[in-house]
Protein backbone atom coordinates (compact mmCIF):
# COMPACT_ATOMS: atom_id res chain seq x y z
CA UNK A 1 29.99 82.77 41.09
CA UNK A 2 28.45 82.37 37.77
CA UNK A 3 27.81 79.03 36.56
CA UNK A 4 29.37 77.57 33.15
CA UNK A 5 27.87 78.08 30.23
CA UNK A 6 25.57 75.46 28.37
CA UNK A 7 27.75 76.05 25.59
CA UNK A 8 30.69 74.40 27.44
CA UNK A 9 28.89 71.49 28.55
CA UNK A 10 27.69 70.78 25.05
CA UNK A 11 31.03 71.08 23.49
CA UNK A 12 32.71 68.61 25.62
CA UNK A 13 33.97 65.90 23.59
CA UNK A 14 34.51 63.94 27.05
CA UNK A 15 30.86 63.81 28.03
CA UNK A 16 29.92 63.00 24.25
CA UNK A 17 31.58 60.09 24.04
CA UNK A 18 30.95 58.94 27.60
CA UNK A 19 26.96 59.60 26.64
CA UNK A 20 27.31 57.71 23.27
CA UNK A 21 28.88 54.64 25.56
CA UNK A 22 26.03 54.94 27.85
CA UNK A 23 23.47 55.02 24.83
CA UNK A 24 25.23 52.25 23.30
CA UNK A 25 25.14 49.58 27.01
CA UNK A 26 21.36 50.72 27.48
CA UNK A 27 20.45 49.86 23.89
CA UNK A 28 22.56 46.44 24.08
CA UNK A 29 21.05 45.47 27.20
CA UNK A 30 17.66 46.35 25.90
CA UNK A 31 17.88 44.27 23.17
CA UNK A 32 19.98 41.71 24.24
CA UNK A 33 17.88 40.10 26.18
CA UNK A 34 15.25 40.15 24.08
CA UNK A 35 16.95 38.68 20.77
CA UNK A 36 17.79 35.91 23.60
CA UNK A 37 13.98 35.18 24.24
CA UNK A 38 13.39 34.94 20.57
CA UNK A 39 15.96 32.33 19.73
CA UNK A 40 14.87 30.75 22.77
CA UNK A 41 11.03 30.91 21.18
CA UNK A 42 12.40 29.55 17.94
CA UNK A 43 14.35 26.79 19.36
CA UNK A 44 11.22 25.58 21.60
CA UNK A 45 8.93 26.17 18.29
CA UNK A 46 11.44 24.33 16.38
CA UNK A 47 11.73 21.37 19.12
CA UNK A 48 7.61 20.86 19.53
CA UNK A 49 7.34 21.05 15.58
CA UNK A 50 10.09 18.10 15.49
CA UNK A 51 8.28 16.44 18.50
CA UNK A 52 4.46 16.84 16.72
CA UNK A 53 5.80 15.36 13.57
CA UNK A 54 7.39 12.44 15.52
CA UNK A 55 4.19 12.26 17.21
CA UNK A 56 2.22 11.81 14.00
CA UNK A 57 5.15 8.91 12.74
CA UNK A 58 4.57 6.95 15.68
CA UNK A 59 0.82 7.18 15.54
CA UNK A 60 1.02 6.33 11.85
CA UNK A 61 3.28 3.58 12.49
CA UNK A 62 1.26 2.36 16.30
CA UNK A 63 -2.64 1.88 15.00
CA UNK A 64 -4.34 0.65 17.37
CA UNK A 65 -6.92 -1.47 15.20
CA UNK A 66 -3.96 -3.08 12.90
CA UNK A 67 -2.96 -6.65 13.59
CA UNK A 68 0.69 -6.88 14.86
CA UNK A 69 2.96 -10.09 14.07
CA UNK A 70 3.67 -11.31 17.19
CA UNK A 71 6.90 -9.31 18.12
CA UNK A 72 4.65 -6.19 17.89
CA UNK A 73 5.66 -5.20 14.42
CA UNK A 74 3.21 -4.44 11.72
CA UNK A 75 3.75 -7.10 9.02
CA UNK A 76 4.63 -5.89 5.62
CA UNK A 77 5.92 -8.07 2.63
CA UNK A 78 7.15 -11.24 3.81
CA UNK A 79 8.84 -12.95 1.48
CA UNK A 80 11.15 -16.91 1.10
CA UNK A 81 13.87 -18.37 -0.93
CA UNK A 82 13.77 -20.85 -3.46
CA UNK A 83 15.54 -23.12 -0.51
CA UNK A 84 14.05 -22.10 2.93
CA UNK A 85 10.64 -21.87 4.84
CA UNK A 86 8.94 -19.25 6.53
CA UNK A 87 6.33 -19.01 9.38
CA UNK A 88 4.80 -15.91 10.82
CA UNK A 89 3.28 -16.05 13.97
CA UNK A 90 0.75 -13.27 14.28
CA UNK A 91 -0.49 -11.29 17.88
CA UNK A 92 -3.87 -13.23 17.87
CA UNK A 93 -2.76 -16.58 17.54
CA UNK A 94 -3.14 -16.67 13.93
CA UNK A 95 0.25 -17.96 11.46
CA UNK A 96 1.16 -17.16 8.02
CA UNK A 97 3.07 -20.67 6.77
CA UNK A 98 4.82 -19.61 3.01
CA UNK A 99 6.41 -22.31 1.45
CA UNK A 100 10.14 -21.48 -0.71
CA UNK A 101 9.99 -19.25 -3.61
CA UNK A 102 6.74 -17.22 -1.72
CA UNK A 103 5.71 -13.45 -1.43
CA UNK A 104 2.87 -12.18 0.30
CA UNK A 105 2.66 -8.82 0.69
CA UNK A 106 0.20 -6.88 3.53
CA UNK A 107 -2.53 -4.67 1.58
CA UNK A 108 -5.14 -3.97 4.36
CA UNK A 109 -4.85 -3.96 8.18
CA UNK A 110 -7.75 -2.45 10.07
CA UNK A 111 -9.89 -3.43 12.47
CA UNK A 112 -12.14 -5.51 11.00
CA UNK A 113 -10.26 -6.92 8.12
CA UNK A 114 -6.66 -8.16 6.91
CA UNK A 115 -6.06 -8.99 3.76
CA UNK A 116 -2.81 -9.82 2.16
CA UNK A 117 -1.77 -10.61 -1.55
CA UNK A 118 -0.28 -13.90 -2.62
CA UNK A 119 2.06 -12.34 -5.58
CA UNK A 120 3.60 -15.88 -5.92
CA UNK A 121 4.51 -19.42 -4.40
CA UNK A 122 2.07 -20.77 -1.68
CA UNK A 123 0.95 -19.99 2.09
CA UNK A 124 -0.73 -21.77 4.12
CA UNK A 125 -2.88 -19.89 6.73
CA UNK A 126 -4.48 -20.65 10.00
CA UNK A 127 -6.60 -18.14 11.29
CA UNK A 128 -8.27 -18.19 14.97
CA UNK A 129 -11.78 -18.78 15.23
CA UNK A 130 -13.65 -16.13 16.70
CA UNK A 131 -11.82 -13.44 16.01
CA UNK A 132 -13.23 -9.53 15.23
CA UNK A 133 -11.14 -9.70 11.38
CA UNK A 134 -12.31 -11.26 8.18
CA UNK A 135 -8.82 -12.20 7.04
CA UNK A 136 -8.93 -12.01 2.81
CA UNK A 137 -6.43 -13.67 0.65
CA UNK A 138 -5.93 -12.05 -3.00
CA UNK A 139 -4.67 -14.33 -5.57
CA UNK A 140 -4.91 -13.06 -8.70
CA UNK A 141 -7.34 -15.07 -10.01
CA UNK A 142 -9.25 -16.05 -6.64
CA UNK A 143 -10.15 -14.06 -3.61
CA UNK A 144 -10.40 -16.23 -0.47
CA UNK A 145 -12.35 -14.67 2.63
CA UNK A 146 -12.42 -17.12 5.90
CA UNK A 147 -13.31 -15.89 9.24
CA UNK A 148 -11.85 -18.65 11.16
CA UNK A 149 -10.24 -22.06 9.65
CA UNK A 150 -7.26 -23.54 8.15
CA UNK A 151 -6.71 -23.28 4.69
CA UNK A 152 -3.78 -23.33 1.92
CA UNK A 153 -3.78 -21.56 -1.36
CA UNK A 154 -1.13 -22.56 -4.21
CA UNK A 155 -0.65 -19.81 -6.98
CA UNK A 156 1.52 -21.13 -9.93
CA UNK A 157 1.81 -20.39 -13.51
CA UNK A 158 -1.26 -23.04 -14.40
CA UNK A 159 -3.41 -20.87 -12.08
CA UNK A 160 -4.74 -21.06 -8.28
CA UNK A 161 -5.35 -24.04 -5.98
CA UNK A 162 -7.37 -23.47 -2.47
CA UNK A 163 -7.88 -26.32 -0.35
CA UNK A 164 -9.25 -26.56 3.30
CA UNK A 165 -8.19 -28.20 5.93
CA UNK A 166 -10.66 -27.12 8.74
CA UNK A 167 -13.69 -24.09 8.47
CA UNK A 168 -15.28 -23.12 5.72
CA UNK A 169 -14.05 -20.78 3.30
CA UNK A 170 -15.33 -18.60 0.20
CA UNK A 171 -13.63 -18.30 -3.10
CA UNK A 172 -14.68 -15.53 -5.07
CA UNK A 173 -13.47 -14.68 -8.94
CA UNK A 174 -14.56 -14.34 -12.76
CA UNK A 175 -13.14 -17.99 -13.43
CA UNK A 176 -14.95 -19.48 -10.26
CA UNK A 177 -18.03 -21.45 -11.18
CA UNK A 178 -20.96 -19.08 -10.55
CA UNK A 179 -18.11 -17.11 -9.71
CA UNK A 180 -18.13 -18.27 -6.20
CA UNK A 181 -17.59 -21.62 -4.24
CA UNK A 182 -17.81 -22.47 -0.57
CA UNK A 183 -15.37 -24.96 0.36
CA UNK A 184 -15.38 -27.12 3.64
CA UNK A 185 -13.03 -29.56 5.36
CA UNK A 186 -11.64 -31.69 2.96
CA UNK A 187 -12.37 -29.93 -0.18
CA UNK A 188 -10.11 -28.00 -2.72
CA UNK A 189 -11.14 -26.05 -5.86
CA UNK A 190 -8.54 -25.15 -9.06
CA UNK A 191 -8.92 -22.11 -10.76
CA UNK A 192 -6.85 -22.03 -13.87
CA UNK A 193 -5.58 -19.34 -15.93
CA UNK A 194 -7.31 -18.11 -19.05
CA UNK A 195 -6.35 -19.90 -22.22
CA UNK A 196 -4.91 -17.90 -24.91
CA UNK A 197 -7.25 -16.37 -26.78
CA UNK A 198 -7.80 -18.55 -30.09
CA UNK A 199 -9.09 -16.09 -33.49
CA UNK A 200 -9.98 -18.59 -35.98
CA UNK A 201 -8.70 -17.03 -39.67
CA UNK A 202 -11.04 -16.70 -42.08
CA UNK A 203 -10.67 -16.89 -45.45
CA UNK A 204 -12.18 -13.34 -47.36
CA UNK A 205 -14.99 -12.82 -49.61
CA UNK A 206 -14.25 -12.89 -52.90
CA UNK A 207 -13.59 -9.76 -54.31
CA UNK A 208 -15.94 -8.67 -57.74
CA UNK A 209 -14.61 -5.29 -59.76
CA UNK A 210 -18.15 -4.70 -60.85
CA UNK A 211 -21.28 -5.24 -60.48
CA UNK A 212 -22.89 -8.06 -62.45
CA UNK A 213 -25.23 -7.24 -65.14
CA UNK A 214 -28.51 -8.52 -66.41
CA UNK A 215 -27.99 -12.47 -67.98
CA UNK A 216 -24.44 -12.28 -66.31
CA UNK A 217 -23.34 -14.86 -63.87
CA UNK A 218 -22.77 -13.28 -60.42
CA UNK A 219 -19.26 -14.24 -58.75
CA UNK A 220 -18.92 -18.39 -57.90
CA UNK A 221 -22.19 -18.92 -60.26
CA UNK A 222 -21.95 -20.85 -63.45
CA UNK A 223 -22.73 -19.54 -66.65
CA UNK A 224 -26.50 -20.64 -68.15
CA UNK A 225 -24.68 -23.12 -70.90
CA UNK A 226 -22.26 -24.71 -68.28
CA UNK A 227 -25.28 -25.93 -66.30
């Protein structure tokens, strides 16, 4: 018995579409699982990305070398009422005192310095001896650097007032005699504000519309007869 022809095999529209189906599953399965590893690449990509950038917040946010208020957070502005009081109690020991109607804002924290800016009202500070920070207080018109002590510094519209209570502390500006004071227990300097600036008027030159000539009087001289 001869067997069928090719021809009859090829020309089966049974076996086409059974070999398209076939085609179809291996191709599917082939890349099925691989479109799966992909999104399952992008997702974890997506996930460290999110967790590297979180990473980089929280370091930002956690330095090590800052100084911490004493509930751990980093101190920012800290500002009062016109009515109430406010005291910060820092991680070393150290406390921020502001008075009503104060703001004092947080411009450095590192390790070996903090230094905050007195934008208005007063604060009194008290700063632990012995400590690795120079703390710095910006005024405006006086820069106050201590180490350890307790001090108080009074910015108002008539200008700055630093006085000590314990330490030693230096006041630095343009208005500071010498332009800068040490100040133990029991003293206090004032630095006031800049006076207005006084321009004195001056009456002008007399004016001439020509030159004087030979035998003529100059301007404001008197004639030959009329002396």
């Amino acid at each position: 018995m001869s067997p069928p022809p090719l021809k009859r095999w090829l020309d089966s529209p049974t076996d086409e579409a059974r070999i398209v189906r076939m085609w179809s599953e291996v191709r599917r399965r082939r890349q099925g699982p691989r479109r799966g590893r992909w999104i399952a690449l992008a997702a974890a990509g997506t996930v460290a990305a999110a967790a590297a950038v979180a990473g980089l917040v929280v370091a930002a946010r956690d330095d090590p070398d800052a100084l911490p208020m004493a509930d751990g957070a980093l101190p920012g502005t800290i500002e009062t009422d016109a009515q109430s009081r406010r005291t910060v109690a820092m991680a070393d020991g150290s406390t921020l005192e502001l008075a009503p109607g104060s703001r004092l804002e947080t411009i450095e924290n590192a390790e070996g310095r903090f230094a905050t800016l007195l934008a208005r009202g007063t604060v009194r500070v008290s700063v632990v001896p012995g400590g690795p920070r120079r703390w710095v207080v910006e005024s405006g018109l006086a820069t106050v650097e201590v180490i350890g002590t307790v001090f108080t510094v009074d910015r108002s519209r008539r200008g700055v007032r630093v006085s000590v209570e314990r330490g030693v502390v230096l006041v630095r500006g343009e208005r500071v005699p010498d332009r800068v004071a040490r100040l133990s227990r029991g003293q206090a300097l004032f630095v006031p504000r800049a006076p207005p600036t006084e321009v004195a008027a001056r009456a002008p030159a007399p004016a001439t519309d020509r030159a004087a000539r030979p035998g003529e009087p100059r301007s404001g001289e008197a004639a030959p007869d009329e002396a």
